[in-house]
C-alpha atoms as a PDB file:
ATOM      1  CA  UNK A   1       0.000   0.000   0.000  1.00  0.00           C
ATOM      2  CA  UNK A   2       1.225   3.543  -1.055  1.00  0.00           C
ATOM      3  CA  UNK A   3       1.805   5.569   1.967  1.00  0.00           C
ATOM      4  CA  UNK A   4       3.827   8.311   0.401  1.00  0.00           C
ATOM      5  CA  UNK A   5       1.719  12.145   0.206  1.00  0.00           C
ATOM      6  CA  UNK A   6       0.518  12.664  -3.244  1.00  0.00           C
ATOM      7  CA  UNK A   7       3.274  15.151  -4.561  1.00  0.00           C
ATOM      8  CA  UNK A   8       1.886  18.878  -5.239  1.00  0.00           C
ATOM      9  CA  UNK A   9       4.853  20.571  -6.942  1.00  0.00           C
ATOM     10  CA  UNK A  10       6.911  18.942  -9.940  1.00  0.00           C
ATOM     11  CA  UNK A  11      10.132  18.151  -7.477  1.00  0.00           C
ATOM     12  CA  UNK A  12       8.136  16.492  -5.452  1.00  0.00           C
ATOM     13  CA  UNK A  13       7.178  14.421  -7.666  1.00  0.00           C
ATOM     14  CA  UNK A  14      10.422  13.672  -9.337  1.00  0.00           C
ATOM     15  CA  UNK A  15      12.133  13.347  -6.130  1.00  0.00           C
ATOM     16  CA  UNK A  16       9.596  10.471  -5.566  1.00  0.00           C
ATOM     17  CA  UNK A  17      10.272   8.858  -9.016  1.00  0.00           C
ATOM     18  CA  UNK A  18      14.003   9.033  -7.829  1.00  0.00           C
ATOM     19  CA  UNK A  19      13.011   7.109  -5.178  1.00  0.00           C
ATOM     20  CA  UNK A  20      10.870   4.868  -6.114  1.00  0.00           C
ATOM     21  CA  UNK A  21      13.758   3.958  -8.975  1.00  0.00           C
ATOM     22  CA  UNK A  22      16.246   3.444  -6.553  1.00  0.00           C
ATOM     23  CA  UNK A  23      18.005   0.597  -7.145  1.00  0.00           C
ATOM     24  CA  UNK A  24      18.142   0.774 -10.658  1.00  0.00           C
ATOM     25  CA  UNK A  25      20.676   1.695 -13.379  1.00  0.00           C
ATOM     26  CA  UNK A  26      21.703   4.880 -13.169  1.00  0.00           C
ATOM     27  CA  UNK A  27      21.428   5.711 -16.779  1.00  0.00           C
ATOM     28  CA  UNK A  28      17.665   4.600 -16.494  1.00  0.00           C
ATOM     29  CA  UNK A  29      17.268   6.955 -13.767  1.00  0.00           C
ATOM     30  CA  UNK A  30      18.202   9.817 -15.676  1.00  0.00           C
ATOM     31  CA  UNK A  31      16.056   9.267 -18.640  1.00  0.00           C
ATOM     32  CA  UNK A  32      13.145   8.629 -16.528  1.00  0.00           C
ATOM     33  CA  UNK A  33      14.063  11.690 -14.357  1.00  0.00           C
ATOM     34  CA  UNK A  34      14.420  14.193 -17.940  1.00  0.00           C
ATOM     35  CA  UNK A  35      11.517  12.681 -19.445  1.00  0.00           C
ATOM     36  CA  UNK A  36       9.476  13.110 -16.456  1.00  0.00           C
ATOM     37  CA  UNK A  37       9.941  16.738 -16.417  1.00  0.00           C
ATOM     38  CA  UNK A  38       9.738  17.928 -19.693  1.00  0.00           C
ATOM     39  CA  UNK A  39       6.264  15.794 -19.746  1.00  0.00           C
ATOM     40  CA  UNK A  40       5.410  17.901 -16.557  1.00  0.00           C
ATOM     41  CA  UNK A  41       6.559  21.009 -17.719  1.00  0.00           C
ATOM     42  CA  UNK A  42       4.647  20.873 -21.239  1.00  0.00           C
ATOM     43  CA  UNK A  43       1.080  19.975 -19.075  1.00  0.00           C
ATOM     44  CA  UNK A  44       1.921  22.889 -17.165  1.00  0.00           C
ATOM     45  CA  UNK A  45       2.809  25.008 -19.782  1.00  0.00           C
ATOM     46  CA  UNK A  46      -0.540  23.900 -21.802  1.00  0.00           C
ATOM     47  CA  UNK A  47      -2.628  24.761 -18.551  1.00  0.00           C
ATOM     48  CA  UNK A  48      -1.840  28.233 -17.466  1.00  0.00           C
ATOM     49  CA  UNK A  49      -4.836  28.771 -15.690  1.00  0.00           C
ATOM     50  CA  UNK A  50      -4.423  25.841 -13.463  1.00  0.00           C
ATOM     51  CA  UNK A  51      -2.462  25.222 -10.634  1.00  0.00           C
ATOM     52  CA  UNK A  52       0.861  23.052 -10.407  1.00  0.00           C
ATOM     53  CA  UNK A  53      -0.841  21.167  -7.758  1.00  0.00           C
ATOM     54  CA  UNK A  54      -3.965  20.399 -10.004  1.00  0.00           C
ATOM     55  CA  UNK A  55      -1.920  19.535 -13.322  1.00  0.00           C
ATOM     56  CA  UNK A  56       0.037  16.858 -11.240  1.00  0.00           C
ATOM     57  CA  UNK A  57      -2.744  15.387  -9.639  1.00  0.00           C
ATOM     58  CA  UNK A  58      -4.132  14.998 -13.441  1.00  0.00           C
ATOM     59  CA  UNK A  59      -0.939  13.683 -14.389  1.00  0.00           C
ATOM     60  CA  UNK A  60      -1.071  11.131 -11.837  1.00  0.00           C
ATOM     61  CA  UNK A  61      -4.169  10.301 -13.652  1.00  0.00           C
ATOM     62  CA  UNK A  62      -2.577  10.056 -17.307  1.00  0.00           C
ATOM     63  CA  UNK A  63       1.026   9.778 -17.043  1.00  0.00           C
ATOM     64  CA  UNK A  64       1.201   8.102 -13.515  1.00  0.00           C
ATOM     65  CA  UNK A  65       1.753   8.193 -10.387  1.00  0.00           C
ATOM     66  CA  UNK A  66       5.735   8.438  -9.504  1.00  0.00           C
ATOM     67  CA  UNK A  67       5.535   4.721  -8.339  1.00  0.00           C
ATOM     68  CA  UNK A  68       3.668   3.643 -11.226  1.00  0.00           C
ATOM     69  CA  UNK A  69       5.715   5.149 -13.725  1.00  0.00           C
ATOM     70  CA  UNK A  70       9.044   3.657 -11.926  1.00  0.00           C
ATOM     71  CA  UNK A  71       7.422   0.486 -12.141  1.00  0.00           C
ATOM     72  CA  UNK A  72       6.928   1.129 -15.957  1.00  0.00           C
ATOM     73  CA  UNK A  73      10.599   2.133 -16.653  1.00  0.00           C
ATOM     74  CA  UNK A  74      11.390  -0.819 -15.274  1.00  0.00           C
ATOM     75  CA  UNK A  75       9.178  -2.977 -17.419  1.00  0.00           C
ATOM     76  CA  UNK A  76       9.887  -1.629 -20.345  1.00  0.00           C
ATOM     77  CA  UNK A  77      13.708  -1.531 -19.636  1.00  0.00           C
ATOM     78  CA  UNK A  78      14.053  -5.229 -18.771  1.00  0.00           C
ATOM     79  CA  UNK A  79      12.512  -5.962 -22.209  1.00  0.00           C
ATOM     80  CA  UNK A  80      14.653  -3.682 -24.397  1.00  0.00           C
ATOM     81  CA  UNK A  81      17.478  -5.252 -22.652  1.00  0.00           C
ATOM     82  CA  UNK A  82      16.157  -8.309 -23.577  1.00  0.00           C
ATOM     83  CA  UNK A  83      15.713  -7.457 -27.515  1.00  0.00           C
ATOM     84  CA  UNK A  84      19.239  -5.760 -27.771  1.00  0.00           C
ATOM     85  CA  UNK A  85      21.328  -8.229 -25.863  1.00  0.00           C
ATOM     86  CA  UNK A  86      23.008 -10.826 -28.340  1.00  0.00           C
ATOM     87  CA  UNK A  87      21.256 -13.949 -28.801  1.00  0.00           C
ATOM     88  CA  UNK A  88      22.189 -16.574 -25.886  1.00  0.00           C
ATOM     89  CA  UNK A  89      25.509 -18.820 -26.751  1.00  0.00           C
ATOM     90  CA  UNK A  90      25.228 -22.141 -25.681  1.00  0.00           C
ATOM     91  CA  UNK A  91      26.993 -23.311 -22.780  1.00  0.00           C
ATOM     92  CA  UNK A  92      30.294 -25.559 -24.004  1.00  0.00           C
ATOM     93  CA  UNK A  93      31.540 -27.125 -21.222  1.00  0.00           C
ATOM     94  CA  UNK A  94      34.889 -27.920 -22.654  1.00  0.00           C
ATOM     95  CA  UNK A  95      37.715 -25.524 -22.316  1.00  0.00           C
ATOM     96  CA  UNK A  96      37.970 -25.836 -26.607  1.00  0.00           C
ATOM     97  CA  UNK A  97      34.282 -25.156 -26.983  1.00  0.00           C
ATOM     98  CA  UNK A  98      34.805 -22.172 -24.395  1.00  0.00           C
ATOM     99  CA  UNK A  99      37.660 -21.009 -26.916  1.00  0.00           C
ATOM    100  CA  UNK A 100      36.528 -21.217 -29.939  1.00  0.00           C
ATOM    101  CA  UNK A 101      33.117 -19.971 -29.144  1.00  0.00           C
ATOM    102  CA  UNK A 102      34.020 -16.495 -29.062  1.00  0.00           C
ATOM    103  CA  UNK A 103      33.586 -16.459 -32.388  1.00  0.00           C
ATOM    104  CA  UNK A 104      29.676 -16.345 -32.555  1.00  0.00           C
ATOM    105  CA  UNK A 105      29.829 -13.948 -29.868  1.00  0.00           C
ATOM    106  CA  UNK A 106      28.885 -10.637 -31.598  1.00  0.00           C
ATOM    107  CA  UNK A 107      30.360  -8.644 -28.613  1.00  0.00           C
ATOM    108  CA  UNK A 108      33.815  -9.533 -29.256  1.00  0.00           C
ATOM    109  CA  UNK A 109      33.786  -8.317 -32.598  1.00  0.00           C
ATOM    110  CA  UNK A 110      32.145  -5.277 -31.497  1.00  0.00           C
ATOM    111  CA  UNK A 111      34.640  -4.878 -28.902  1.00  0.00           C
ATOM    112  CA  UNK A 112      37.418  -4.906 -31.536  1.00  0.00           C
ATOM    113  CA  UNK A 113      35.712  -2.502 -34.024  1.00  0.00           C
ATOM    114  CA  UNK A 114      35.748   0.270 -30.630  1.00  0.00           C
ATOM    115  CA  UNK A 115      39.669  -0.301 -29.620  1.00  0.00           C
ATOM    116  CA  UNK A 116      40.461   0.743 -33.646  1.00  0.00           C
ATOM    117  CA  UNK A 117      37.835   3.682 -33.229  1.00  0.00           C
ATOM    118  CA  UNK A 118      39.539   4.400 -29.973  1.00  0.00           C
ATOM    119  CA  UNK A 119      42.001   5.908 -31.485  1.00  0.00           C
ATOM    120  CA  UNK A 120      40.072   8.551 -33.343  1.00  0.00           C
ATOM    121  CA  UNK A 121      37.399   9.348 -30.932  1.00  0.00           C
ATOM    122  CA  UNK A 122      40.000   9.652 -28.171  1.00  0.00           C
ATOM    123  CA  UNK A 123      42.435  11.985 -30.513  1.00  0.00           C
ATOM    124  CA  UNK A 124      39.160  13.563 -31.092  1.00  0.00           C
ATOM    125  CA  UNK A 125      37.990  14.199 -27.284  1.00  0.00           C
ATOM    126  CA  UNK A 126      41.795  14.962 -25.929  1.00  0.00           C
ATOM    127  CA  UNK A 127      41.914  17.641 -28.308  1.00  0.00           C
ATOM    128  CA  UNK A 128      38.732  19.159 -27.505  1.00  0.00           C
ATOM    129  CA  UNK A 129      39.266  18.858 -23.469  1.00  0.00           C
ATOM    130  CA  UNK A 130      43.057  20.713 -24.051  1.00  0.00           C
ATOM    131  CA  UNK A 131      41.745  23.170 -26.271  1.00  0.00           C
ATOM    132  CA  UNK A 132      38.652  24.627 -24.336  1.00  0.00           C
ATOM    133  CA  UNK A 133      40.176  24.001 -21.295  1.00  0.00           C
ATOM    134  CA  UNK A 134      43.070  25.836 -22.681  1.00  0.00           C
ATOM    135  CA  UNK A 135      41.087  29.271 -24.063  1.00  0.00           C
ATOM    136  CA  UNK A 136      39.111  28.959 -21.066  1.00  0.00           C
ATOM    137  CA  UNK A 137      42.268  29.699 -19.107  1.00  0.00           C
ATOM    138  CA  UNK A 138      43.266  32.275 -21.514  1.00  0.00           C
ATOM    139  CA  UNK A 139      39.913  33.861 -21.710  1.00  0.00           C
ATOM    140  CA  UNK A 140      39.497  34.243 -18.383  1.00  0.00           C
ATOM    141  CA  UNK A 141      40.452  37.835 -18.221  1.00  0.00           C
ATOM    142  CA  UNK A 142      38.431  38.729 -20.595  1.00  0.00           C
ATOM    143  CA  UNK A 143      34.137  39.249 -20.433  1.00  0.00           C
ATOM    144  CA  UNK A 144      33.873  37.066 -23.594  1.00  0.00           C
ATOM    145  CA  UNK A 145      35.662  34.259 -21.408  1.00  0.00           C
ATOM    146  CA  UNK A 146      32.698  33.613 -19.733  1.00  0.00           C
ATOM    147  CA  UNK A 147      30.151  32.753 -21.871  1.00  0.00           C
ATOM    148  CA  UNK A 148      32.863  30.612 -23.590  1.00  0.00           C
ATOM    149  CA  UNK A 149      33.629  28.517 -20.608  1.00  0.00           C
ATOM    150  CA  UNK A 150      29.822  28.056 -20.290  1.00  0.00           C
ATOM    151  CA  UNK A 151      29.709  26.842 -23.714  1.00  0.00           C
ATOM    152  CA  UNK A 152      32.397  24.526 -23.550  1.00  0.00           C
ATOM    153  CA  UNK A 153      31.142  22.483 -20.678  1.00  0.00           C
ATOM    154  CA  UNK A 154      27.631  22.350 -22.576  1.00  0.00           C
ATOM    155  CA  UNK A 155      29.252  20.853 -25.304  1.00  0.00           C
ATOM    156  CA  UNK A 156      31.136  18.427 -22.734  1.00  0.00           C
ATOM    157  CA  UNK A 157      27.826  17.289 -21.781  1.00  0.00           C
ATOM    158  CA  UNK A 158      26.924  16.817 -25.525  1.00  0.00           C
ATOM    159  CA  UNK A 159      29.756  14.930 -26.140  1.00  0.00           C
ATOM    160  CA  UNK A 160      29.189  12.562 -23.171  1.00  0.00           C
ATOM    161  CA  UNK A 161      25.502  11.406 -24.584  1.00  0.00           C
ATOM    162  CA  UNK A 162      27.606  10.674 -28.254  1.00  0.00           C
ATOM    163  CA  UNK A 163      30.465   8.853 -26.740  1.00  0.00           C
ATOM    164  CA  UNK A 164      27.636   6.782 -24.213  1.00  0.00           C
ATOM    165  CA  UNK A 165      25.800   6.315 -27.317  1.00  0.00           C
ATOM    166  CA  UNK A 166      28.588   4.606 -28.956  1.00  0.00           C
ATOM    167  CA  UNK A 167      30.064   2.729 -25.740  1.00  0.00           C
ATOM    168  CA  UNK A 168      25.705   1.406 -25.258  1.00  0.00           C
ATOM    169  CA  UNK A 169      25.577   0.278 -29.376  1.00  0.00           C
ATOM    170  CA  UNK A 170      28.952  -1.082 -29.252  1.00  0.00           C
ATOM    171  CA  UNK A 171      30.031  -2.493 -25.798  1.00  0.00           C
ATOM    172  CA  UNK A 172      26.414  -3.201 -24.762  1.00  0.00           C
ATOM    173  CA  UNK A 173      26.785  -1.042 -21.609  1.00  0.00           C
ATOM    174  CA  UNK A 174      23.008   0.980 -20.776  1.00  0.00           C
ATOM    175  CA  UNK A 175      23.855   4.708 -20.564  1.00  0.00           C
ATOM    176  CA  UNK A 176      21.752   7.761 -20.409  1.00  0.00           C
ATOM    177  CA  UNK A 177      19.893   8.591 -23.812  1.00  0.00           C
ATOM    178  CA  UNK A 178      18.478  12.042 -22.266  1.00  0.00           C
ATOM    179  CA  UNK A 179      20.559  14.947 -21.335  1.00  0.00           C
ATOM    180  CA  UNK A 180      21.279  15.155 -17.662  1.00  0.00           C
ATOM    181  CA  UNK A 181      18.625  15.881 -15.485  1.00  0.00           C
ATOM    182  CA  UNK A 182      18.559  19.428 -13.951  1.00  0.00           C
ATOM    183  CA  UNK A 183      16.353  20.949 -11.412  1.00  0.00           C
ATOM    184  CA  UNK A 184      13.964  23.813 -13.130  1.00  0.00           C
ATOM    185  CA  UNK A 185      13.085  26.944 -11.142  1.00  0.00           C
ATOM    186  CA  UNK A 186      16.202  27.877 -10.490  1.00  0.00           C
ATOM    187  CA  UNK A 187      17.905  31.280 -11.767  1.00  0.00           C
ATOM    188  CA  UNK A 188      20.591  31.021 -14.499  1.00  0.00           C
ATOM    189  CA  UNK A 189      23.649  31.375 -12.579  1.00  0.00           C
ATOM    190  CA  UNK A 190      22.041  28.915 -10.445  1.00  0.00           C
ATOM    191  CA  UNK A 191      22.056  26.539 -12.934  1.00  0.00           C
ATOM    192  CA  UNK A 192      25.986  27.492 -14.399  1.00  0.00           C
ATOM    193  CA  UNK A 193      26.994  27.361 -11.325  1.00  0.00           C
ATOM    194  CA  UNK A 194      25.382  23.504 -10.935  1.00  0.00           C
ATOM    195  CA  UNK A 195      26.944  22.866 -14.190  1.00  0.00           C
ATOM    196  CA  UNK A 196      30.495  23.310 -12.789  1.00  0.00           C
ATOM    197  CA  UNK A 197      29.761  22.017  -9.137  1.00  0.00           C
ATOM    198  CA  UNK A 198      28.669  18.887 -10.589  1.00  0.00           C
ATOM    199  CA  UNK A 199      31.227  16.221 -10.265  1.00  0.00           C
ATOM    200  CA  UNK A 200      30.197  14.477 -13.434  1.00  0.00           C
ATOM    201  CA  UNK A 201      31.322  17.936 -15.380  1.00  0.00           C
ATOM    202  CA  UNK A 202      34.926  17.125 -13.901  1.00  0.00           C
ATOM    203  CA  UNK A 203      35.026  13.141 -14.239  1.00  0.00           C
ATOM    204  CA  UNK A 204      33.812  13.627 -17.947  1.00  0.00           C
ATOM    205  CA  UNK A 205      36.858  15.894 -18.990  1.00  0.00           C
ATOM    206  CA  UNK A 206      38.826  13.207 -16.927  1.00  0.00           C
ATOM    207  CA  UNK A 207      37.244  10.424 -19.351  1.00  0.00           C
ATOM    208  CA  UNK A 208      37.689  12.568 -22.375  1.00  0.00           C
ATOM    209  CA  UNK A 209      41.245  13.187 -21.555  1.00  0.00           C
ATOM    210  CA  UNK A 210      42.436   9.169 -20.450  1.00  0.00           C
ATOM    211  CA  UNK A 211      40.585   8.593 -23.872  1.00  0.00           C
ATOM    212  CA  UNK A 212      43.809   9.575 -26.058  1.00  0.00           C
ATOM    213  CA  UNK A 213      46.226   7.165 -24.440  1.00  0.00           C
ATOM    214  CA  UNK A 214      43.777   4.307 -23.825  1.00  0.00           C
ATOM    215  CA  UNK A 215      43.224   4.906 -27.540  1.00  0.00           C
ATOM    216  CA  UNK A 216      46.238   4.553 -28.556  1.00  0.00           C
ATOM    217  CA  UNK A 217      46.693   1.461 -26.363  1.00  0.00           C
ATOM    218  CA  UNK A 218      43.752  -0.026 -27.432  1.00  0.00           C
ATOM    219  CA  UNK A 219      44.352   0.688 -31.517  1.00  0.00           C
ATOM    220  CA  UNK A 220      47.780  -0.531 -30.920  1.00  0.00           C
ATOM    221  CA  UNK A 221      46.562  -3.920 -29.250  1.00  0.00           C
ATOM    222  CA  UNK A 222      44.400  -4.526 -32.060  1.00  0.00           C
ATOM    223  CA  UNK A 223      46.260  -4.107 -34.758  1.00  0.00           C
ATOM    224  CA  UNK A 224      49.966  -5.335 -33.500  1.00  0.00           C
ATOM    225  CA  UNK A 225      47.662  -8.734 -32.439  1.00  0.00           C
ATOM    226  CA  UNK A 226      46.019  -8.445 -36.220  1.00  0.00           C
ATOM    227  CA  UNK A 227      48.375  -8.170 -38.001  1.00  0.00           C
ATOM    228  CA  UNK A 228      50.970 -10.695 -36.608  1.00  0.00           C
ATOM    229  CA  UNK A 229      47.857 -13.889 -36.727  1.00  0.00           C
ATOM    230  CA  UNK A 230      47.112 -12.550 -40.279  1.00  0.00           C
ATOM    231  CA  UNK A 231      50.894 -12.901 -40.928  1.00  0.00           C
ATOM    232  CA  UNK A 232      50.943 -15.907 -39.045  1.00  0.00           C
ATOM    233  CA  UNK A 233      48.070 -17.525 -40.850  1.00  0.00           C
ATOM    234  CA  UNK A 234      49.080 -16.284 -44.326  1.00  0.00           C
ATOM    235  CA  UNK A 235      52.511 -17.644 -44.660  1.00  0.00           C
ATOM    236  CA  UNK A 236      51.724 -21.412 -44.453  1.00  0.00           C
ATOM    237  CA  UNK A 237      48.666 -20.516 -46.797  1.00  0.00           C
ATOM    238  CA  UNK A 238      50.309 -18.864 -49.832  1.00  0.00           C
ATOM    239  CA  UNK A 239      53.282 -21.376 -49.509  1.00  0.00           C
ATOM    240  CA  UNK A 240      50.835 -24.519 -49.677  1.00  0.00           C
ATOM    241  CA  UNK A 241      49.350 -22.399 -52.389  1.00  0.00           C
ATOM    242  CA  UNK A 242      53.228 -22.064 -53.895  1.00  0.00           C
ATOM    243  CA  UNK A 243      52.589 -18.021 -54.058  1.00  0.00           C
ATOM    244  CA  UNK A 244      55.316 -17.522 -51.467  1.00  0.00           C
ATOM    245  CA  UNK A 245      58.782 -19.323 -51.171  1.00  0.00           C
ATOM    246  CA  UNK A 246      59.850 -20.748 -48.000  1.00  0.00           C
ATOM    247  CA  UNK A 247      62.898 -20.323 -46.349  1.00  0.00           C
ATOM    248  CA  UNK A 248      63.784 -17.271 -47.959  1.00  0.00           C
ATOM    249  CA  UNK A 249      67.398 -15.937 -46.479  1.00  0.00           C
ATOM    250  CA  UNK A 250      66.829 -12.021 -45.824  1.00  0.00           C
ATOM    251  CA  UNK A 251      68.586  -9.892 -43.556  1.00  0.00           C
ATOM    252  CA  UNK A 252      66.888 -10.142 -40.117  1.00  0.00           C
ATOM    253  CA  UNK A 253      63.846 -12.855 -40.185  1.00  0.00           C
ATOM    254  CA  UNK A 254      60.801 -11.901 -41.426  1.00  0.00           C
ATOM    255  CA  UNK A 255      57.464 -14.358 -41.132  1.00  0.00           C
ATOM    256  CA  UNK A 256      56.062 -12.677 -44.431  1.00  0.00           C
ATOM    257  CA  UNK A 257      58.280 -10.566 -47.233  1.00  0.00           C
ATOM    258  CA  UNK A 258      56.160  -8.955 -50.148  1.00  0.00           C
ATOM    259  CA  UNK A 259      58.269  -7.011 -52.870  1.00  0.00           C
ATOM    260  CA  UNK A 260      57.321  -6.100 -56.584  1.00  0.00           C
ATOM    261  CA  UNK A 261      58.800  -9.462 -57.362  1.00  0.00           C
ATOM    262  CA  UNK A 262      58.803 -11.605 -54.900  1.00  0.00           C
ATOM    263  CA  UNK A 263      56.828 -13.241 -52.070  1.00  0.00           C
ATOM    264  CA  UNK A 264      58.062 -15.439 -49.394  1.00  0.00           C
ATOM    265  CA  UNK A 265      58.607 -16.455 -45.844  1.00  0.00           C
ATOM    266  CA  UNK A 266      61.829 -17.078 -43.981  1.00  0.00           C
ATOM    267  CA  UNK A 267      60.262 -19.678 -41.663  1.00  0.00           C
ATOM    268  CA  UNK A 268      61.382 -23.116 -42.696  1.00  0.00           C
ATOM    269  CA  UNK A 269      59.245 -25.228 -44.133  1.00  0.00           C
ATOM    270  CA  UNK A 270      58.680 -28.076 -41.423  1.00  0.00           C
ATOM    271  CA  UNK A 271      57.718 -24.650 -39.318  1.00  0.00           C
ATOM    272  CA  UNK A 272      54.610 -23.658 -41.398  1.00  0.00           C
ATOM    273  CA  UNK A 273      51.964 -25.970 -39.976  1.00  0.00           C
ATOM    274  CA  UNK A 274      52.060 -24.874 -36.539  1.00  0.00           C
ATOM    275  CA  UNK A 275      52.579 -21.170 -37.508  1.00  0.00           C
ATOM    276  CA  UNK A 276      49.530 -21.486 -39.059  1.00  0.00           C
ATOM    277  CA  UNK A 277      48.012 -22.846 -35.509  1.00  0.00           C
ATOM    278  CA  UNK A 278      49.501 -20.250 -33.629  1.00  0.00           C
ATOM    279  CA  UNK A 279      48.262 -18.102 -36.066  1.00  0.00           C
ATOM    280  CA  UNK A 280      44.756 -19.180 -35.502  1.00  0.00           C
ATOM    281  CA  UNK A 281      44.921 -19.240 -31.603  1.00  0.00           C
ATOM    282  CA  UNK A 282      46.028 -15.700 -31.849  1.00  0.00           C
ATOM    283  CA  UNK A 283      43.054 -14.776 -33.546  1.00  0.00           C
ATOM    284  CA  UNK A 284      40.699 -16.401 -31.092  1.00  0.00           C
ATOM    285  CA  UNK A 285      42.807 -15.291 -27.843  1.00  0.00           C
ATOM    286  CA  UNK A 286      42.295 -11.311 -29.438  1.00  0.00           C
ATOM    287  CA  UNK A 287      38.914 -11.875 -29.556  1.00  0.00           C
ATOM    288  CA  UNK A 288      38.731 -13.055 -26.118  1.00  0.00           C
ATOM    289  CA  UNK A 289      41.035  -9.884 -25.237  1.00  0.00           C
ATOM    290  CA  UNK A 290      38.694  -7.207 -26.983  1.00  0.00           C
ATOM    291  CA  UNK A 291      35.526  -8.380 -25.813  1.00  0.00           C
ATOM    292  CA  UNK A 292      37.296  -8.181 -22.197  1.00  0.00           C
ATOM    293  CA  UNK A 293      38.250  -5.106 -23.008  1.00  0.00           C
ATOM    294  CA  UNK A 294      35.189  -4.074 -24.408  1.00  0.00           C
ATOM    295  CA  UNK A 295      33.336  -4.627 -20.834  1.00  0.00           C
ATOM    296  CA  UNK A 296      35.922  -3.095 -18.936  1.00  0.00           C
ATOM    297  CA  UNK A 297      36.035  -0.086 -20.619  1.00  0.00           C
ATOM    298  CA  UNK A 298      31.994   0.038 -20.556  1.00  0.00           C
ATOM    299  CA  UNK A 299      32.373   0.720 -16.764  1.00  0.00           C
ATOM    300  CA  UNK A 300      34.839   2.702 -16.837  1.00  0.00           C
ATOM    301  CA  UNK A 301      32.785   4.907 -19.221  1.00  0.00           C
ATOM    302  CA  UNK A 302      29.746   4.291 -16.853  1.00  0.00           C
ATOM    303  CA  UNK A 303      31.346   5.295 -13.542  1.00  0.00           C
ATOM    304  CA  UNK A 304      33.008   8.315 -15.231  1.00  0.00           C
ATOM    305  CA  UNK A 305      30.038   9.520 -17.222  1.00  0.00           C
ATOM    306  CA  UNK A 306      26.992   8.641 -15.673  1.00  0.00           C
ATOM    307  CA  UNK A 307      27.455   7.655 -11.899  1.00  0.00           C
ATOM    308  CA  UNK A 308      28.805  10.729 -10.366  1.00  0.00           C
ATOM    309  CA  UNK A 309      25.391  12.440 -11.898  1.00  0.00           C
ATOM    310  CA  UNK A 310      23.303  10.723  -9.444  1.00  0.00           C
ATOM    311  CA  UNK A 311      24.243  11.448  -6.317  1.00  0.00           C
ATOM    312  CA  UNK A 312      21.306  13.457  -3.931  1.00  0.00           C
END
């Protein structure tokens, strides 16, 4: 049984949505929290001659009660979960099935495609942090400075929805699809002055800025493992083809050596077979390594870009 007062101002009642979500993800919370709102504030705005206390208690009517509209979220989160997430694999019991099963696991390759994207998204967002950060400073004397710093931790937050956007599509990790929730009423520098009290603000340009040398680290993962099981598988395969010559004396080994005229392998014959298994193994161990990666770096990205917001 509800014993909670039937809330009379819009706070009220998203202060009881926030608690009656508690519990949930965090990103859910703040789309239910921003959608909440502007629903609440476009009644209001459509009912001028009525009360706040009468549009909510005909919201609670239409829209819901804060309970029942929790209890909705939920629902409808659990089964969007359910649609997105990658159909079940089914459970190998031997370590080889365990293996080798990564590679029906749409996740890993997923993972992989965001460590080479890495690179240029976190080039991207480093640059962008330095920069504004770095006019900021150098604006600061100036009365243009300020509405510049305000702009550049807007579009901070804008670039935090795009990069959870891609870490939700491509790592599978829920985060927000509505702007940060914000408490209406309150005067503009009110509201600035949230902006930079906030600790997300801060743990976002701390994100954006460990983005350039995880990307780097994760595009050079990627493509050092690539490249060395595609050189690893391709030597035995275009010598048993008789493209490439084996044993090929060149100064300092090489696996694979591609000239205008000439394509070979040092590796000695007898070694070709169980390059080509290594070769193989390597391929399935980086999958393995960038789906890992892949969820770590989804919580990462959620404890830096979405927790912080929901404290209080």
């Amino acid at each position: 049984m509800n014993t909670r007062p039937t809330p009379s101002t819009i706070p009220q009642y998203l202060e009881q949505l926030r608690r009656s979500l508690a519990g949930a993800d965090p990103a859910l919370v703040q789309d239910a929290l921003y959608d909440a709102e502007e629903y609440l504030r476009s009644e209001l705005a459509e009912h001028p001659g009525r009360s706040e206390a009468e549009v909510i208690a005909a919201v609670a009517s239409s829209y819901g009660a804060p309970e029942e509209v929790a209890d909705i979220y939920r629902d409808t989160e659990t089964k969007v979960q359910t649609a997105l997430r990658p159909p079940p694999q089914p459970r190998r019991k031997s370590l080889a099935g365990r293996f080798f099963g990564v590679a029906a696991d749409p996740r890993a390759y997923a993972g992989l495609f965001y460590m080479v994207l890495a690179l240029a998204t976190g080039i991207f967002y480093f640059t962008w942090v330095v920069t504004g950060l770095s006019l900021s400073a150098g604006l600061a004397i100036l009365i243009i400075g300020i509405p510049f710093v305000i702009l550049f931790f807007g579009s901070v937050r804008v670039l935090s929805l795009v990069e959870g956007r891609i870490v939700e599509v491509m790592l599978g990790e829920r985060m927000p699809r509505r702007p940060l929730y914000s408490a209406r009423g309150r005067s503009l520098m009110q509201r600035i002055g949230d902006m930079f009290t906030d600790p997300r603000s801060w743990t976002t340009l701390l994100y954006m800025l460990l983005m350039l040398p995880l990307g780097i680290a994760y595009f050079t993962v990627a493509v050092t493992l690539l490249a060395t099981a595609a050189a690893l598988v391709a030597a035995p395969v275009l010598a048993a083809l008789g493209i490439a010559d084996t044993g090929i004396a060149m100064q300092g080994w090489q696996l694979l050596y591609i000239d205008a005229d000439t394509i070979g392998t040092g590796a000695p014959a007898w070694a070709l077979p169980l390059l080509f298994v290594a070769g193989v193994l390597l391929l399935f161990a980086t999958l393995h390594l960038a789906r890992g990666i892949g969820r770590l770096h989804g919580l990462l990205a959620k404890h830096l870009l979405v927790k912080t917001a929901q404290h209080g």
